[in-house]
PDB file of N, CA and C in Angstrom:
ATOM      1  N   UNK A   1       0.828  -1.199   0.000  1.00  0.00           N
ATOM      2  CA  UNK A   1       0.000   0.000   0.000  1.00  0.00           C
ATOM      3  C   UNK A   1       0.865   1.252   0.000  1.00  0.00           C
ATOM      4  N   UNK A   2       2.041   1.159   0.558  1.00  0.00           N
ATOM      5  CA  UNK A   2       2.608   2.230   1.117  1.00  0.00           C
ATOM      6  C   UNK A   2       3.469   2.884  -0.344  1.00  0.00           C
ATOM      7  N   UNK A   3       3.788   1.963  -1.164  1.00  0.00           N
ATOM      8  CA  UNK A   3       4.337   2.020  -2.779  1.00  0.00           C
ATOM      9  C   UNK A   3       2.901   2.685  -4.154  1.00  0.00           C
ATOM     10  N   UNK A   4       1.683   2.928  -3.289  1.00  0.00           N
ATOM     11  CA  UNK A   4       0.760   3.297  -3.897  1.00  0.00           C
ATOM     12  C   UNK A   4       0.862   4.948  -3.381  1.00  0.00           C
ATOM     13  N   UNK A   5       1.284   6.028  -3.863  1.00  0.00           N
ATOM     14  CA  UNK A   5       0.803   7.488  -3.978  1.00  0.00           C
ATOM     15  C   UNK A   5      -0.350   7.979  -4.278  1.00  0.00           C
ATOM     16  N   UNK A   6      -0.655   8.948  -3.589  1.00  0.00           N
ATOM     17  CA  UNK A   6      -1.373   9.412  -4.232  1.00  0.00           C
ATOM     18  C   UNK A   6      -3.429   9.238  -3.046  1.00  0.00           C
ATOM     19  N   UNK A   7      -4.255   9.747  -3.875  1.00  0.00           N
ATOM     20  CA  UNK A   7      -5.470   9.064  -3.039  1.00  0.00           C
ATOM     21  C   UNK A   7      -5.941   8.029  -2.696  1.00  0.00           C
ATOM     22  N   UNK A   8      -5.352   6.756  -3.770  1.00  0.00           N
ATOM     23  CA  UNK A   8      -5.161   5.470  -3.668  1.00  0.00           C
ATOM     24  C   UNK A   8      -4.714   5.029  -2.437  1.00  0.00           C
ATOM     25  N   UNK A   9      -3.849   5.177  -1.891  1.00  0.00           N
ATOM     26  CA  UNK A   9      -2.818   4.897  -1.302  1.00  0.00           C
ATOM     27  C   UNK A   9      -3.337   5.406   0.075  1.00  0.00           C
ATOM     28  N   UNK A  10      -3.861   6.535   0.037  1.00  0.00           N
ATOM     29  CA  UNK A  10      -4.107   6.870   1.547  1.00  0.00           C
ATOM     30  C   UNK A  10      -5.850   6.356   1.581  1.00  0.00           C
ATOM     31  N   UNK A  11      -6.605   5.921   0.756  1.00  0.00           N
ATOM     32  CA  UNK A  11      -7.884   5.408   0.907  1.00  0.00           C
ATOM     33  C   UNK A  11      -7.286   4.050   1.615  1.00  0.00           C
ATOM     34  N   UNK A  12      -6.295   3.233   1.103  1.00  0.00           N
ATOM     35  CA  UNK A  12      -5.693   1.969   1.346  1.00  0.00           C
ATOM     36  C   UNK A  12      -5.751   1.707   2.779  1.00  0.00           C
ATOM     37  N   UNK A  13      -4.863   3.169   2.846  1.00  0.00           N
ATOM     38  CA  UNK A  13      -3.964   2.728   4.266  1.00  0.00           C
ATOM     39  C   UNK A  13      -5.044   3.343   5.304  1.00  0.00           C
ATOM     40  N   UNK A  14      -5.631   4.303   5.205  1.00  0.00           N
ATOM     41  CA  UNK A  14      -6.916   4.536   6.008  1.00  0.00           C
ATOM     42  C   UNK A  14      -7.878   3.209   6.329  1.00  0.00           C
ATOM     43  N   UNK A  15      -8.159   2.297   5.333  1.00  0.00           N
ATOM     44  CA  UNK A  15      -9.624   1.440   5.935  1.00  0.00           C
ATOM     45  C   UNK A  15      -8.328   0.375   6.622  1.00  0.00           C
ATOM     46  N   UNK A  16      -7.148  -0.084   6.127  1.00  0.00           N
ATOM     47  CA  UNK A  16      -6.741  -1.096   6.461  1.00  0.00           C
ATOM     48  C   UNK A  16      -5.799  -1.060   7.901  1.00  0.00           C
ATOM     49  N   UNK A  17      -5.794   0.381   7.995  1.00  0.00           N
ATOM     50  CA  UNK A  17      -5.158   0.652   9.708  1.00  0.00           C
ATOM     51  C   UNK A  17      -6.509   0.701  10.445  1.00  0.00           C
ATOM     52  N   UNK A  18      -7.831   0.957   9.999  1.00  0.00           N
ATOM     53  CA  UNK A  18      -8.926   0.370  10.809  1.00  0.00           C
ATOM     54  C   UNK A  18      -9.267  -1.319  11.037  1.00  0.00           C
ATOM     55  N   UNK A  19      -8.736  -1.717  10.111  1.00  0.00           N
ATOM     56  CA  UNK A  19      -8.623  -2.718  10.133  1.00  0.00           C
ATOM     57  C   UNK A  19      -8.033  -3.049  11.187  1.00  0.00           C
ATOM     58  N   UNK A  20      -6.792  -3.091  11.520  1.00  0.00           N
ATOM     59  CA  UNK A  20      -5.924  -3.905  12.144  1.00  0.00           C
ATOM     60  C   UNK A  20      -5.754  -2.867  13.699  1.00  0.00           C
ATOM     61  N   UNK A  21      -6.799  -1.746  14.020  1.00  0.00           N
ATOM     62  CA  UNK A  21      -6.730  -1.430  15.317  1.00  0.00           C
ATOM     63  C   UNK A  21      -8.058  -1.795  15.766  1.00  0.00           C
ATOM     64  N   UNK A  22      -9.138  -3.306  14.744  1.00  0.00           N
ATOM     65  CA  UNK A  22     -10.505  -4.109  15.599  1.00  0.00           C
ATOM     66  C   UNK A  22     -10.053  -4.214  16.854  1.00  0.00           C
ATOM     67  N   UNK A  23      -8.551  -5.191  17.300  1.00  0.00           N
ATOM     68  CA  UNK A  23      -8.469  -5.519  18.140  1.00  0.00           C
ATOM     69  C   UNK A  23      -7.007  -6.173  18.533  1.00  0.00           C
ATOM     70  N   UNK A  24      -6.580  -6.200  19.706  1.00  0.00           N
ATOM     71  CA  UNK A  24      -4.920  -6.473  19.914  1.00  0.00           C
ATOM     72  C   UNK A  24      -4.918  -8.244  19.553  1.00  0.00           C
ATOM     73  N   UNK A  25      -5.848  -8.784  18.944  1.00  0.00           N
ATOM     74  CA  UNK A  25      -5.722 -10.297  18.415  1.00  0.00           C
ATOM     75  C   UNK A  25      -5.726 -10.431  16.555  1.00  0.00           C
ATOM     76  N   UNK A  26      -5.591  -8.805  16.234  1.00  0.00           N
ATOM     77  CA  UNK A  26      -4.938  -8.625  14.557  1.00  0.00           C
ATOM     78  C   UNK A  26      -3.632  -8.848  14.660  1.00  0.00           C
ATOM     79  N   UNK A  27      -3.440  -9.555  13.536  1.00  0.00           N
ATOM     80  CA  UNK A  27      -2.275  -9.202  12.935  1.00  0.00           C
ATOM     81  C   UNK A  27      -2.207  -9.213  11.292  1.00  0.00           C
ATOM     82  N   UNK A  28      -1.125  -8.329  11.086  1.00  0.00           N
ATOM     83  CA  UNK A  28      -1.705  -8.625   9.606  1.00  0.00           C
ATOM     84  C   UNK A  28      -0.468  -9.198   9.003  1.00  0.00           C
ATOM     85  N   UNK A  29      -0.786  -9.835   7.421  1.00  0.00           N
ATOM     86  CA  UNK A  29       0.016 -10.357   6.506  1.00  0.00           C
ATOM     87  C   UNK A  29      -0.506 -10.038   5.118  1.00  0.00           C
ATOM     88  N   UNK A  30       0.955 -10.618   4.463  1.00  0.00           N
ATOM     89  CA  UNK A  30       0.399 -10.384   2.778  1.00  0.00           C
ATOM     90  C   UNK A  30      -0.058 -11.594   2.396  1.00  0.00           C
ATOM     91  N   UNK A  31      -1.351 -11.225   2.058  1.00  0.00           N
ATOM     92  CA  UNK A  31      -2.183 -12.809   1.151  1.00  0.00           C
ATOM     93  C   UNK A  31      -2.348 -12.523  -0.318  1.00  0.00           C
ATOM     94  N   UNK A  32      -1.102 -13.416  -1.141  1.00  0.00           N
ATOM     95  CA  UNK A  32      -1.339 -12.965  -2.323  1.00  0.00           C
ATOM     96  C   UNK A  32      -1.482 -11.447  -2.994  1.00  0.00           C
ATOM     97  N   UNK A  33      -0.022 -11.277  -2.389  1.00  0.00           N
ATOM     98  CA  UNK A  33       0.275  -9.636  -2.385  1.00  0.00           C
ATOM     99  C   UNK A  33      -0.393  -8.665  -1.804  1.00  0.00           C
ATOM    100  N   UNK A  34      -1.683  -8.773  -0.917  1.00  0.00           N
ATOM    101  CA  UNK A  34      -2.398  -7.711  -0.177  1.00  0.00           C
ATOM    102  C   UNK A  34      -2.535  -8.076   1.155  1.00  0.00           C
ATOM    103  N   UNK A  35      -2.442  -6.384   1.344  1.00  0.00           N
ATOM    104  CA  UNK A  35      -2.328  -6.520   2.610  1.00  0.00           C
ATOM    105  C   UNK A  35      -3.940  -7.409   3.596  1.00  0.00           C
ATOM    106  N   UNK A  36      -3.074  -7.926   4.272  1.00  0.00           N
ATOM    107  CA  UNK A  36      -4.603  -8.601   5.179  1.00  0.00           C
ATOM    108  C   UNK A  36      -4.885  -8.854   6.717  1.00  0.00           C
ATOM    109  N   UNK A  37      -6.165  -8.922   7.082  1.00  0.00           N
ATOM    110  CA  UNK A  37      -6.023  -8.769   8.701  1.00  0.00           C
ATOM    111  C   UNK A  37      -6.668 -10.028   8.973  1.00  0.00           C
ATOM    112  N   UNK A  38      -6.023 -10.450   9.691  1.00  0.00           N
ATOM    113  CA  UNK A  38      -6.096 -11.852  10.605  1.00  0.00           C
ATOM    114  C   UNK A  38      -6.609 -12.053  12.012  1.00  0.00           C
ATOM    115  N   UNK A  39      -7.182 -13.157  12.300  1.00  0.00           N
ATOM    116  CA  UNK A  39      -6.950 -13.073  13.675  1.00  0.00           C
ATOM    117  C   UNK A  39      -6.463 -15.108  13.544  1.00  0.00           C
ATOM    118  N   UNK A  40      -5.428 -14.881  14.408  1.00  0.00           N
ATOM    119  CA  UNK A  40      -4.524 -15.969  14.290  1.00  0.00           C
ATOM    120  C   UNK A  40      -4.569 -16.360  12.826  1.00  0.00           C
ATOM    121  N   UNK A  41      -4.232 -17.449  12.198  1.00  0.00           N
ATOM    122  CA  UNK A  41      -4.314 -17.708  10.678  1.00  0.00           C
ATOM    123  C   UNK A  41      -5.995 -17.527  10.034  1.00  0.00           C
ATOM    124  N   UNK A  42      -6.709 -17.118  10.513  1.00  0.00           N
ATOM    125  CA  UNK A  42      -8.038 -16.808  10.491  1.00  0.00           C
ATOM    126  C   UNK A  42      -8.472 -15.169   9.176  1.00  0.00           C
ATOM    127  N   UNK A  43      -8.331 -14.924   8.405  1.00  0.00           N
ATOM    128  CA  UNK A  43      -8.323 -14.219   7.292  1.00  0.00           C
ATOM    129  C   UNK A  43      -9.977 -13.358   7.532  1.00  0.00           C
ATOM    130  N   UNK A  44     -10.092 -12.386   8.153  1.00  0.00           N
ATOM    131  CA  UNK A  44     -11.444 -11.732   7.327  1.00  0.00           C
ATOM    132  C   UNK A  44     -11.615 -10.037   7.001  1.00  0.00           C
ATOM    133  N   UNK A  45     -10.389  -9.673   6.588  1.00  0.00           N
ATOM    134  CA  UNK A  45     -10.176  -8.612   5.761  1.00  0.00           C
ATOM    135  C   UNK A  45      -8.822  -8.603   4.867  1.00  0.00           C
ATOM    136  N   UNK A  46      -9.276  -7.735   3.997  1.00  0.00           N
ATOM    137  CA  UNK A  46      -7.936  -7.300   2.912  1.00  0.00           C
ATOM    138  C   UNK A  46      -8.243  -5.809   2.470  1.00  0.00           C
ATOM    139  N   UNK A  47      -7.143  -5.487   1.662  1.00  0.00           N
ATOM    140  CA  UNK A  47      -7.487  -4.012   1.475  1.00  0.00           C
ATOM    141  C   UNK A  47      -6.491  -4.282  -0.364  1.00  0.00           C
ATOM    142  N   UNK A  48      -7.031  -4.357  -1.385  1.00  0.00           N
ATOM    143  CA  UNK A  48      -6.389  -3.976  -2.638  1.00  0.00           C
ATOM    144  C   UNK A  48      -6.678  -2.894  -3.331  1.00  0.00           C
ATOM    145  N   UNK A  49      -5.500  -2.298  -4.193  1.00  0.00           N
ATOM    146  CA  UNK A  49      -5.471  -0.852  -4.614  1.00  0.00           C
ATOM    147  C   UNK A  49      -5.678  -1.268  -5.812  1.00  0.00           C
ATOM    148  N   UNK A  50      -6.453  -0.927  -7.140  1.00  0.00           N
ATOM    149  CA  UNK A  50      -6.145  -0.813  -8.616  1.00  0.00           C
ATOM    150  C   UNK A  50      -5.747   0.395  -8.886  1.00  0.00           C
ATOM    151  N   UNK A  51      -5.774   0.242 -10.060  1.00  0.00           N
ATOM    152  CA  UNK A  51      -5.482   1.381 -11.243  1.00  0.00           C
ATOM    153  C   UNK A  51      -6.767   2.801 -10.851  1.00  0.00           C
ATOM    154  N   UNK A  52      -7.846   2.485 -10.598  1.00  0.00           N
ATOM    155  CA  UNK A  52      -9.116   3.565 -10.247  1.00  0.00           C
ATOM    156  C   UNK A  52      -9.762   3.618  -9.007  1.00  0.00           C
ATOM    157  N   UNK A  53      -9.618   2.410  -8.170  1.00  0.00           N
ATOM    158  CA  UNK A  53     -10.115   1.907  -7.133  1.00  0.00           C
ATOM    159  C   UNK A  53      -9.231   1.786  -6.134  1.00  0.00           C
ATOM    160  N   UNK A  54      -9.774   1.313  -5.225  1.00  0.00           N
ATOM    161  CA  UNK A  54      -9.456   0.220  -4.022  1.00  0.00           C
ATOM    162  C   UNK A  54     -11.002  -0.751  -3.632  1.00  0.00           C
ATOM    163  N   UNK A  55     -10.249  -1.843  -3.337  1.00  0.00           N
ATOM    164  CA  UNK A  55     -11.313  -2.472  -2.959  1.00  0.00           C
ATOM    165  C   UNK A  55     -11.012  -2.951  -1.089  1.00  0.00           C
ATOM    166  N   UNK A  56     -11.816  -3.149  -0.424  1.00  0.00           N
ATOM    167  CA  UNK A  56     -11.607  -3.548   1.190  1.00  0.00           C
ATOM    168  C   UNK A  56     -12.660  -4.621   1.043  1.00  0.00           C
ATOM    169  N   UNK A  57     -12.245  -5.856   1.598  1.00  0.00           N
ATOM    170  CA  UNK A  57     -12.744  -6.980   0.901  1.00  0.00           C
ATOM    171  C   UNK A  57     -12.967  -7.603   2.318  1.00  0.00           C
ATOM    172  N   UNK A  58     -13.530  -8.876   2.125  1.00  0.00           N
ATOM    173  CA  UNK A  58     -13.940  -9.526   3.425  1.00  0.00           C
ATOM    174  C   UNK A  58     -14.344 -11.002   3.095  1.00  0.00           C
ATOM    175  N   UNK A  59     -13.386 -11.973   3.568  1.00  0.00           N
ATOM    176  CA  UNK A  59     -13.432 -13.070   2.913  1.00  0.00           C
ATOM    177  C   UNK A  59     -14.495 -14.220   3.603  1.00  0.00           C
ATOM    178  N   UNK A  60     -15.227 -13.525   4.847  1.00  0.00           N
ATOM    179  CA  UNK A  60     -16.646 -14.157   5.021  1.00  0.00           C
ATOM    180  C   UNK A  60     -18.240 -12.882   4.541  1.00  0.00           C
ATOM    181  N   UNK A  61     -17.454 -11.899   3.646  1.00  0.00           N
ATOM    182  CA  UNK A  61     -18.408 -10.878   3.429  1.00  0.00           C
ATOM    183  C   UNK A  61     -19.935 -11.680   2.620  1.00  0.00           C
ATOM    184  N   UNK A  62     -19.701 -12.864   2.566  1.00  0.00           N
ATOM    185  CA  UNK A  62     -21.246 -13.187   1.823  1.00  0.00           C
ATOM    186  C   UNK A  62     -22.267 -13.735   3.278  1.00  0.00           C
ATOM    187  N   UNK A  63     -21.687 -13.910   4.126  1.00  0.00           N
ATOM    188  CA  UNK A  63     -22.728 -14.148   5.386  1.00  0.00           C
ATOM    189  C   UNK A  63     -22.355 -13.419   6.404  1.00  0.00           C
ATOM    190  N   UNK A  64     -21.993 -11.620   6.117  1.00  0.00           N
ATOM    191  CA  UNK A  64     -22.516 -10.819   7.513  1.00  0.00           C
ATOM    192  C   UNK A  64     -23.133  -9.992   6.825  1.00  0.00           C
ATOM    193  N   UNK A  65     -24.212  -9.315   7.927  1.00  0.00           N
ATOM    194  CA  UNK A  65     -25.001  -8.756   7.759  1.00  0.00           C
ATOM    195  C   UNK A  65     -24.415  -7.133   7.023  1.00  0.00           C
ATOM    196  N   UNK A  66     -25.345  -6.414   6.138  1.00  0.00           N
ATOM    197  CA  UNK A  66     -24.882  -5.022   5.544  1.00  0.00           C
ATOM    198  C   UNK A  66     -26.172  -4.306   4.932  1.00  0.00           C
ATOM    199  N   UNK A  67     -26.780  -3.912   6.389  1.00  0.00           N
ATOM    200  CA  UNK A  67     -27.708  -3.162   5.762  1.00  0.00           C
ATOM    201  C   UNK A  67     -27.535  -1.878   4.961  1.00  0.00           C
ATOM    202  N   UNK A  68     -26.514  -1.750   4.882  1.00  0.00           N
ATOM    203  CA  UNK A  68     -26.109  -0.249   4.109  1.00  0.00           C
ATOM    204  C   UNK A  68     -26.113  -0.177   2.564  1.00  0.00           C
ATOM    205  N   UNK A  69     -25.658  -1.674   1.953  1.00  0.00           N
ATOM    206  CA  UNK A  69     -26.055  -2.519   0.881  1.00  0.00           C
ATOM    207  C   UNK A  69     -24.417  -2.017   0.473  1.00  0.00           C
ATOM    208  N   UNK A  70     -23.441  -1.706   0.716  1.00  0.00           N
ATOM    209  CA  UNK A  70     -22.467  -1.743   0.164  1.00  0.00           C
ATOM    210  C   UNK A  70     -21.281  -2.691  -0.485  1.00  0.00           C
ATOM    211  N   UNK A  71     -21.992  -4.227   0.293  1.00  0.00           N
ATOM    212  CA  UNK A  71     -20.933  -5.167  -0.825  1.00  0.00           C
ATOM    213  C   UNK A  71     -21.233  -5.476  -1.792  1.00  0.00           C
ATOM    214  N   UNK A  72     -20.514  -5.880  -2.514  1.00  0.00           N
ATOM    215  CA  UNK A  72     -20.421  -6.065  -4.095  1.00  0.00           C
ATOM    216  C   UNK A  72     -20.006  -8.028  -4.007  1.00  0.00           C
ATOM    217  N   UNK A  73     -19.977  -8.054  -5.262  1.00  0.00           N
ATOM    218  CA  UNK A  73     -19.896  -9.436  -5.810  1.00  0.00           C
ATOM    219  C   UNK A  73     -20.469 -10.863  -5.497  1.00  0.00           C
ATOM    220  N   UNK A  74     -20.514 -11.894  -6.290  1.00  0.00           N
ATOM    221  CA  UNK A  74     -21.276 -12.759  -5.922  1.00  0.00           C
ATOM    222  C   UNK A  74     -20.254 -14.309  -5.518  1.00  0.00           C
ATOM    223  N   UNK A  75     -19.182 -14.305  -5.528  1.00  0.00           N
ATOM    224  CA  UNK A  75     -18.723 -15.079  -5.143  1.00  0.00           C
ATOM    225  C   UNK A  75     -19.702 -15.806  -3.526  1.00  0.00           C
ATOM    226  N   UNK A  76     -18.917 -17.331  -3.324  1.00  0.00           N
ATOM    227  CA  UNK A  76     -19.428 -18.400  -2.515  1.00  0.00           C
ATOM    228  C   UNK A  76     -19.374 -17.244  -0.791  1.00  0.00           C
ATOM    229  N   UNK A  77     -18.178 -16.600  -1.001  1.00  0.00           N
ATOM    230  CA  UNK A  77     -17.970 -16.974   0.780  1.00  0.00           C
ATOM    231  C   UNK A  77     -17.319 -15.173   0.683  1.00  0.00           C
ATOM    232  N   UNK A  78     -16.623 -14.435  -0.648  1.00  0.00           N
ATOM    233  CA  UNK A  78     -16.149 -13.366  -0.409  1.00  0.00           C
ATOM    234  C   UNK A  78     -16.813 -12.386  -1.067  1.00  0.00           C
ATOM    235  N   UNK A  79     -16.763 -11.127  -0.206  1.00  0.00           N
ATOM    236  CA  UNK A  79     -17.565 -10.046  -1.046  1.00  0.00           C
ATOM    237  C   UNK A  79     -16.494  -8.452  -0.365  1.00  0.00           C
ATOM    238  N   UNK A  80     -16.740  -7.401  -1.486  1.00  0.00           N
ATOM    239  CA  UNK A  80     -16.071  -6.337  -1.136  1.00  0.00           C
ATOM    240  C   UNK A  80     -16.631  -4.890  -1.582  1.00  0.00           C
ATOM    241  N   UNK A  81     -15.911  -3.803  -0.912  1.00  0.00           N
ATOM    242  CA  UNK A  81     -16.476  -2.484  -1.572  1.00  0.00           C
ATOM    243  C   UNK A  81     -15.442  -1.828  -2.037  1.00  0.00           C
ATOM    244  N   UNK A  82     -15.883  -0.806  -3.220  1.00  0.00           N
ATOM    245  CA  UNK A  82     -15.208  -0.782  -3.931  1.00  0.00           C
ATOM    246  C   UNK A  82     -15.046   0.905  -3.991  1.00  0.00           C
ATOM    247  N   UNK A  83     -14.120   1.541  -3.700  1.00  0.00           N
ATOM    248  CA  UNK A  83     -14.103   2.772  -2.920  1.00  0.00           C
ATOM    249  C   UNK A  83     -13.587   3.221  -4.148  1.00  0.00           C
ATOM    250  N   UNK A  84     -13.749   4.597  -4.642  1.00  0.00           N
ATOM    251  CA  UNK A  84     -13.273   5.246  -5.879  1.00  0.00           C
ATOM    252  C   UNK A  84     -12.845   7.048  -5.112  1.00  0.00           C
ATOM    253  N   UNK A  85     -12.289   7.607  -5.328  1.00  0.00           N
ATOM    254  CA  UNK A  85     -11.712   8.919  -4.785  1.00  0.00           C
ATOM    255  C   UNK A  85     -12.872  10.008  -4.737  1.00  0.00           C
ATOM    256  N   UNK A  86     -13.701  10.033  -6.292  1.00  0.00           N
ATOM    257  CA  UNK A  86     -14.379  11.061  -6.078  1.00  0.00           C
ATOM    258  C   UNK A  86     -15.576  10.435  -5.914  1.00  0.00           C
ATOM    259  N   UNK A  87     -16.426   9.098  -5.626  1.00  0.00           N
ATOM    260  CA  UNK A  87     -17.437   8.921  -5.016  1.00  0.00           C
ATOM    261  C   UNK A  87     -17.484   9.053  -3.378  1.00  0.00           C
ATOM    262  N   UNK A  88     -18.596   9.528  -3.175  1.00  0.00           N
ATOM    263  CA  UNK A  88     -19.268   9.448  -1.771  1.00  0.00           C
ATOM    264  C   UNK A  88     -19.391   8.138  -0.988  1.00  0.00           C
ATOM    265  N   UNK A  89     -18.518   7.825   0.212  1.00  0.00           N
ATOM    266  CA  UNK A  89     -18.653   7.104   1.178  1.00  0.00           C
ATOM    267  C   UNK A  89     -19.263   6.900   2.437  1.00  0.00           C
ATOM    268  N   UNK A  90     -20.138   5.988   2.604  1.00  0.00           N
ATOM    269  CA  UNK A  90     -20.996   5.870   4.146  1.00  0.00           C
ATOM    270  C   UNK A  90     -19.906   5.224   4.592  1.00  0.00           C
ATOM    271  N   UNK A  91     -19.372   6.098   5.283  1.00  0.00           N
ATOM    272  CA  UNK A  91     -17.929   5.448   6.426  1.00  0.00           C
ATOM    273  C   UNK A  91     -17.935   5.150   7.453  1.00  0.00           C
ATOM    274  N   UNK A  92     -19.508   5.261   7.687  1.00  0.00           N
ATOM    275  CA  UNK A  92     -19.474   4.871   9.208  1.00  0.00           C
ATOM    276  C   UNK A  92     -20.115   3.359   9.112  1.00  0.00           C
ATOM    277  N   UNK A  93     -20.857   3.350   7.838  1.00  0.00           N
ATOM    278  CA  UNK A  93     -21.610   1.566   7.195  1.00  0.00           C
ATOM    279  C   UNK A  93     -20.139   0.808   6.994  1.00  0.00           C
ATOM    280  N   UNK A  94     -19.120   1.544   6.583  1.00  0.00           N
ATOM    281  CA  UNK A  94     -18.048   0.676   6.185  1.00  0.00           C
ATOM    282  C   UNK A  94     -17.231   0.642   7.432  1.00  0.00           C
ATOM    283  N   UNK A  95     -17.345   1.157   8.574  1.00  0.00           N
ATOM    284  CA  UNK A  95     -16.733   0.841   9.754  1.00  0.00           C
ATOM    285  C   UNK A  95     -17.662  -0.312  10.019  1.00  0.00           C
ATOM    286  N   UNK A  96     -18.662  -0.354  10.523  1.00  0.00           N
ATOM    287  CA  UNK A  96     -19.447  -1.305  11.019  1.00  0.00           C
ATOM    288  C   UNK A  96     -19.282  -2.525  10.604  1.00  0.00           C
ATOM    289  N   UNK A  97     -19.015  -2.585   8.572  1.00  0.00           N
ATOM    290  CA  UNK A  97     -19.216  -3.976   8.156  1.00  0.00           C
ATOM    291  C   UNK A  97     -17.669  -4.422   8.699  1.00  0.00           C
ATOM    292  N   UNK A  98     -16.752  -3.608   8.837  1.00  0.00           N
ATOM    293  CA  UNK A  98     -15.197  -4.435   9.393  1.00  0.00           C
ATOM    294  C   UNK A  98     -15.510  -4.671  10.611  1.00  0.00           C
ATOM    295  N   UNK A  99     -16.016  -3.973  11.544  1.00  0.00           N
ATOM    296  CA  UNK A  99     -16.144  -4.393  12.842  1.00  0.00           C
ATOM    297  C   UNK A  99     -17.000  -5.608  12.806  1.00  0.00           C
ATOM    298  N   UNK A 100     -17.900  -6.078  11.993  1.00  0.00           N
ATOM    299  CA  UNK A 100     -18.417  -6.799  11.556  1.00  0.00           C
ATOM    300  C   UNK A 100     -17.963  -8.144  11.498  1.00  0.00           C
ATOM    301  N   UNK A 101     -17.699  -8.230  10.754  1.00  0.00           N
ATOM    302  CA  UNK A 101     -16.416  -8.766  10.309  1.00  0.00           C
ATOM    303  C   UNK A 101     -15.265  -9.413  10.635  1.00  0.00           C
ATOM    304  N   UNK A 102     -14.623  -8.607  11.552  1.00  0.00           N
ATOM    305  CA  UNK A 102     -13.733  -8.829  12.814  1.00  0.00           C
ATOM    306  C   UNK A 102     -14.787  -9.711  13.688  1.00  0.00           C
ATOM    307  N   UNK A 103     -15.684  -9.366  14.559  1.00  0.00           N
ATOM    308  CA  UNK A 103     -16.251  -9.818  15.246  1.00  0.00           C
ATOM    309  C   UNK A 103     -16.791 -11.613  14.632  1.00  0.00           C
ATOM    310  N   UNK A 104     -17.381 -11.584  13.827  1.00  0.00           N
ATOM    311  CA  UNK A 104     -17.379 -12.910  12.990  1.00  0.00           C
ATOM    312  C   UNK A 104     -16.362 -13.646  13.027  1.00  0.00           C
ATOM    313  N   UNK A 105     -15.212 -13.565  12.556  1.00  0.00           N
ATOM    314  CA  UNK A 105     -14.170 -14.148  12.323  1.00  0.00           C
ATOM    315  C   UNK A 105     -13.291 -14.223  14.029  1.00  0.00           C
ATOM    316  N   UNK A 106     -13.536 -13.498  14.601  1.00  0.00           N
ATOM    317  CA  UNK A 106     -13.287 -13.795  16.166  1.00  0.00           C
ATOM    318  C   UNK A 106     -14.313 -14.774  16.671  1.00  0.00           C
ATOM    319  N   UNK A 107     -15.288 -15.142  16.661  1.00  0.00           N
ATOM    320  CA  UNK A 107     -16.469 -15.907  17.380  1.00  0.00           C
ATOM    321  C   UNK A 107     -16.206 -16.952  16.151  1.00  0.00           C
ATOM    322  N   UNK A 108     -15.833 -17.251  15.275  1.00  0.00           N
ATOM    323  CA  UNK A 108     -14.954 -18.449  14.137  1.00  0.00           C
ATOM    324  C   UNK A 108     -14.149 -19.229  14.823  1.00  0.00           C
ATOM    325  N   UNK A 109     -13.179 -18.739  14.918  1.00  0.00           N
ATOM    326  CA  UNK A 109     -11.710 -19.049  15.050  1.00  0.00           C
ATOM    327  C   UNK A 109     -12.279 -19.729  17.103  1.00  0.00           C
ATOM    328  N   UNK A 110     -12.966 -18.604  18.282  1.00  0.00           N
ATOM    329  CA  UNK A 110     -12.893 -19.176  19.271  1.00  0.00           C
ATOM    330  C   UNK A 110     -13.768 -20.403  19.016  1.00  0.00           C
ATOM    331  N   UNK A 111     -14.805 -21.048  18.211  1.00  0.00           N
ATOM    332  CA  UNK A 111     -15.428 -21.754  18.212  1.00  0.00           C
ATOM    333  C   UNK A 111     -14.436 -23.397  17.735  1.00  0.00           C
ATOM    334  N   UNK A 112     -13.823 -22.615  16.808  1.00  0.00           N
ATOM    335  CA  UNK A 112     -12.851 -23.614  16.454  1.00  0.00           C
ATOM    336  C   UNK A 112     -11.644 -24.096  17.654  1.00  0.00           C
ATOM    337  N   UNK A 113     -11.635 -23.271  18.652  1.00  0.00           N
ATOM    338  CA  UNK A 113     -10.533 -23.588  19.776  1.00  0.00           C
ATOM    339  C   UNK A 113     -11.150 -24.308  20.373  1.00  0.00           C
ATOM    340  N   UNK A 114     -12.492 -24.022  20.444  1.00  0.00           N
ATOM    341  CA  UNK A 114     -12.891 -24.994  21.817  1.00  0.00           C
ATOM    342  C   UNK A 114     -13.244 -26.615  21.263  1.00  0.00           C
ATOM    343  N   UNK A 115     -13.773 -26.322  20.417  1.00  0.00           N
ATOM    344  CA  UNK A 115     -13.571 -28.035  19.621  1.00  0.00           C
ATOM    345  C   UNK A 115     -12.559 -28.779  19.601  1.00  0.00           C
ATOM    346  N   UNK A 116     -11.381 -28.219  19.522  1.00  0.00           N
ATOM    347  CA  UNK A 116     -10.672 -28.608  19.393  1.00  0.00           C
ATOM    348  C   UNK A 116      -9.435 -28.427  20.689  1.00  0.00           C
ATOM    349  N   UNK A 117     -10.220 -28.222  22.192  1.00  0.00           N
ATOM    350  CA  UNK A 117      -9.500 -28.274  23.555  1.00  0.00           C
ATOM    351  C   UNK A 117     -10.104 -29.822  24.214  1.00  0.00           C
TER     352      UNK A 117
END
């Protein structure tokens, strides 16, 4: 992100440092070159830059809730929004769906610990 200038680049690094201050059980890594937020090997955000866009993606985004209607795509299990410089953002719908998000993928991962204690 940080090799991206420009509005790109700070749209990037804006949703994806929200990202990774959900909670002191983020960490992030590169998945397939983007940046991504984790909780333990547990994946449920990313943040990619294009050429016109950025997208902030969410790789259980097809089963949390978004009443704001802002994800996009139809894939099985991932869905994302797709942020452009001079469109208008509900930023407080796109806080929610990461906190979202986070929270999902935290109540995941503990469900998976205890099965497996």
């Amino acid at each position: 992100m940080v090799e991206h200038p420009g509005e790109l680049g700070a749209i990037a690094q804006r949703w994806f440092a929200f990202m990774r201050n959900c909670g002191d059980d983020v960490r992030e890594v590169l998945h397939d070159g983007h940046p991504t937020a984790c909780i333990g090997d547990a994946a449920f955000g990313y943040v990619n830059v294009f050429t016109a866009h950025v997208n902030v993606g969410f790789f259980r985004g097809a089963q949390i809730a978004d009443p704001a209607g802002l994800l996009e795509g139809t894939g099985k299990f991932m869905r994302h929004v797709k942020l452009r410089p001079a469109r208008e953002l509900d930023a407080i719908a796109l806080e929610q769906l990461i906190k979202v998000a986070y929270e999902d993928m935290r109540t995941r991962v503990e469900a998976e610990r205890r099965v497996h204690s």
